[in-house]
Structures are given as C-alpha cells and as structure tokens.
N, C-alpha and C. Protein backbone atom coordinates (compact mmCIF):
# COMPACT_ATOMS: atom_id res chain seq x y z
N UNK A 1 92.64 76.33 34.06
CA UNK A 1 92.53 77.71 34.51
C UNK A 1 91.61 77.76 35.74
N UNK A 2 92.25 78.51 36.93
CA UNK A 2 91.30 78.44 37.98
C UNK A 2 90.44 79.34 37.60
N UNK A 3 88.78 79.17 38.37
CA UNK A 3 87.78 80.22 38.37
C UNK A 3 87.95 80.47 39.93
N UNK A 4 87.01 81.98 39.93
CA UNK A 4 86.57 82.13 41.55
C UNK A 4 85.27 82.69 40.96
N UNK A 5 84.37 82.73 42.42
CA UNK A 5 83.33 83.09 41.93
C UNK A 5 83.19 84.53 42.99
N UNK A 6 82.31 85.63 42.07
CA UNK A 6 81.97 86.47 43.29
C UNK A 6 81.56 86.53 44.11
N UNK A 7 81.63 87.06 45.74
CA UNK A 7 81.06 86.53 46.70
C UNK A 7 79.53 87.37 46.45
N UNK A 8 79.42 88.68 45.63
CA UNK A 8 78.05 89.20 46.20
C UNK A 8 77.20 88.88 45.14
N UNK A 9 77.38 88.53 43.86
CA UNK A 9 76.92 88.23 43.13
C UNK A 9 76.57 86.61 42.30
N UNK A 10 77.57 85.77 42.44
CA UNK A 10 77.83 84.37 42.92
C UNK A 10 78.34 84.06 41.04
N UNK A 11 78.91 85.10 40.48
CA UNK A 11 78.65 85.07 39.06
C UNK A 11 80.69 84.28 38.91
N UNK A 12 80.44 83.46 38.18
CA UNK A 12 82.17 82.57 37.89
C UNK A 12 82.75 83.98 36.94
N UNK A 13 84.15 83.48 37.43
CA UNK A 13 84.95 84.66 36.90
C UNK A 13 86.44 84.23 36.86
N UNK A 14 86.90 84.75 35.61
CA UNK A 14 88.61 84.37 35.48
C UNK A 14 89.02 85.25 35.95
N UNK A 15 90.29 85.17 37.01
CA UNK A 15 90.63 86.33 37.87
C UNK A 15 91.15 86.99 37.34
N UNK A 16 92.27 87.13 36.06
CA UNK A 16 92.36 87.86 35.15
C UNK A 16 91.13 88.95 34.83
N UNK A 17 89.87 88.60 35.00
CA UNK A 17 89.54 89.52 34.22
C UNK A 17 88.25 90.24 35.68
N UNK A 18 88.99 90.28 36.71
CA UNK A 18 87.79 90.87 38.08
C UNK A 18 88.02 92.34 37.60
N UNK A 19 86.71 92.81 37.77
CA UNK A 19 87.14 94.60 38.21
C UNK A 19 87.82 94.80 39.08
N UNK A 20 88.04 94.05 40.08
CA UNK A 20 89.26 94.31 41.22
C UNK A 20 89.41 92.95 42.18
N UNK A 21 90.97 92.81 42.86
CA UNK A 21 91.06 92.25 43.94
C UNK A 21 90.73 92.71 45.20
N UNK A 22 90.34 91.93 46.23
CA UNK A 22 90.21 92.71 47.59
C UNK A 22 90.81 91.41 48.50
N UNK A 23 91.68 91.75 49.34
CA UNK A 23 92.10 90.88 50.51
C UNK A 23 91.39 91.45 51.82
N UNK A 24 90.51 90.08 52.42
CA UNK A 24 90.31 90.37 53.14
C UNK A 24 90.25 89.40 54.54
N UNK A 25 90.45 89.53 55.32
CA UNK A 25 91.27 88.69 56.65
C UNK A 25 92.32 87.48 56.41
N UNK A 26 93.17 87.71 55.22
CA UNK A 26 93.70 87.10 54.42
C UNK A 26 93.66 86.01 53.54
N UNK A 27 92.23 86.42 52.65
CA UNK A 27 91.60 85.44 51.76
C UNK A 27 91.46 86.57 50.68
N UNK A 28 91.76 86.37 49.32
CA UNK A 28 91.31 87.31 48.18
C UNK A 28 90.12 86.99 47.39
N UNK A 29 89.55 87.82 47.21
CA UNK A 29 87.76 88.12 47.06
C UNK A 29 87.85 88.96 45.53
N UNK A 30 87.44 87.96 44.58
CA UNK A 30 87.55 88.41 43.21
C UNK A 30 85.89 89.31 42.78
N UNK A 31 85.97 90.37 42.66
CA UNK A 31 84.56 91.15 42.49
C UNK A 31 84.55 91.51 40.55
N UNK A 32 83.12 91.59 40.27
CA UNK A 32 83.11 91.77 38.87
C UNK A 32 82.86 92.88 38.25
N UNK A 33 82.68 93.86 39.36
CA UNK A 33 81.88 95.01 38.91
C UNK A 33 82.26 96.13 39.85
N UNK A 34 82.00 97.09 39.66
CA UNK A 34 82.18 98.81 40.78
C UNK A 34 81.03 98.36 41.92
N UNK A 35 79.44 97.97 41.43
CA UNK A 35 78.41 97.89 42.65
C UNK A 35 78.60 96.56 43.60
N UNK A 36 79.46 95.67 42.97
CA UNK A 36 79.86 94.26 43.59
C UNK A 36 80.91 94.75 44.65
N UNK A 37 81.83 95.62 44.33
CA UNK A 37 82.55 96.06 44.79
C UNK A 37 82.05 96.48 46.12
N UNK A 38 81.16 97.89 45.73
CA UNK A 38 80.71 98.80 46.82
C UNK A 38 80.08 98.11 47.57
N UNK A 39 79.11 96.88 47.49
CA UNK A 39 78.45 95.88 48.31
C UNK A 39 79.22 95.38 49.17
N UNK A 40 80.26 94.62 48.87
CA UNK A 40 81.18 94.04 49.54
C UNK A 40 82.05 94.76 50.33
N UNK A 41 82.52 95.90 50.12
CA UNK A 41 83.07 97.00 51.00
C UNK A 41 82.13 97.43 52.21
N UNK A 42 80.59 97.47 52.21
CA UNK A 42 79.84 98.30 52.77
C UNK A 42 79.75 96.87 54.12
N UNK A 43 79.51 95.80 53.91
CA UNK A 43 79.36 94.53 54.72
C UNK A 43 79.99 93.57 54.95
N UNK A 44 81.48 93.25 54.39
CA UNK A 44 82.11 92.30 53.65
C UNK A 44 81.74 91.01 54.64
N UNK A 45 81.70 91.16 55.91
CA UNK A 45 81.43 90.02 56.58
C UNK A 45 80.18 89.12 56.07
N UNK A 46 79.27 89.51 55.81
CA UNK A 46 78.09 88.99 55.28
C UNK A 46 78.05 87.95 53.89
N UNK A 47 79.72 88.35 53.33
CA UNK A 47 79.62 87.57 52.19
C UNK A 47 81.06 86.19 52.25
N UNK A 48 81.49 86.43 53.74
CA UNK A 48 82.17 85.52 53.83
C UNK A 48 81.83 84.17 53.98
N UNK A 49 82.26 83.10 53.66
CA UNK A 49 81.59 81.75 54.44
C UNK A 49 82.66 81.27 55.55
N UNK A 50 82.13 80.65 56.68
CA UNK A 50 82.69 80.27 57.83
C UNK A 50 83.40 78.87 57.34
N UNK A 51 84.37 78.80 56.52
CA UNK A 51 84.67 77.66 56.44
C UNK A 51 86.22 77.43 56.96
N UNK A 52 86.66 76.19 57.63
CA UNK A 52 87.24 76.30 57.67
C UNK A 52 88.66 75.83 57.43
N UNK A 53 89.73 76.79 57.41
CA UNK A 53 90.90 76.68 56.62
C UNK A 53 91.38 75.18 56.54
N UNK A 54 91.68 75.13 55.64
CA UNK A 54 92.84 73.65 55.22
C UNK A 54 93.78 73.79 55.97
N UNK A 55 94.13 72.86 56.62
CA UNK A 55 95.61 72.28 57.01
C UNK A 55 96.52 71.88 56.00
N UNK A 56 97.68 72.04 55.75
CA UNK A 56 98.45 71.57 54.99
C UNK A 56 99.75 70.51 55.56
C-alpha cells in the first residue's frame, strides 16, 4: 500500500483516508486535516520541494 506524507504537517497517511486531494502544478498533495488544508492553500509554494521530475 502506498503512503504519502503531508506536505504541512509531515504526518504519513493512506490516501484513502486524506481529508482531501489537492493538485497542484501537476503533482497531488494528500492533506490530513481542514487547518493542513487551509495552510497549504494560503502558501502552497512553501511546502513544495524543488525536486526534480523523473524521466521515464
């Protein structure tokens, strides 16, 4: 089973069970909570990491 972890809170999470999805610059951002949420809405850049994409 994959995990993701939250970006504002750093807490592991089965994506099944996020308070919500968010796509954002076309990466999906699993949040756990309404205030994880509102954090990440208010800055989202701040919780991205500069990494970069895989080649396939």
């Amino acid at each position: 089973m994959s995990q993701h972890i939250d970006p504002v809170c750093g807490k592991r999470m089965n994506p099944n069970k996020a308070h919500i999805v968010i796509t954002y610059d076309g990466q999906d951002y699993y949040l756990c909570c309404p205030l994880c949420q509102k954090t990440f809405e208010e800055n989202p850049s701040k919780f991205i990491k500069n990494e970069p994409k895989k080649r396939s």
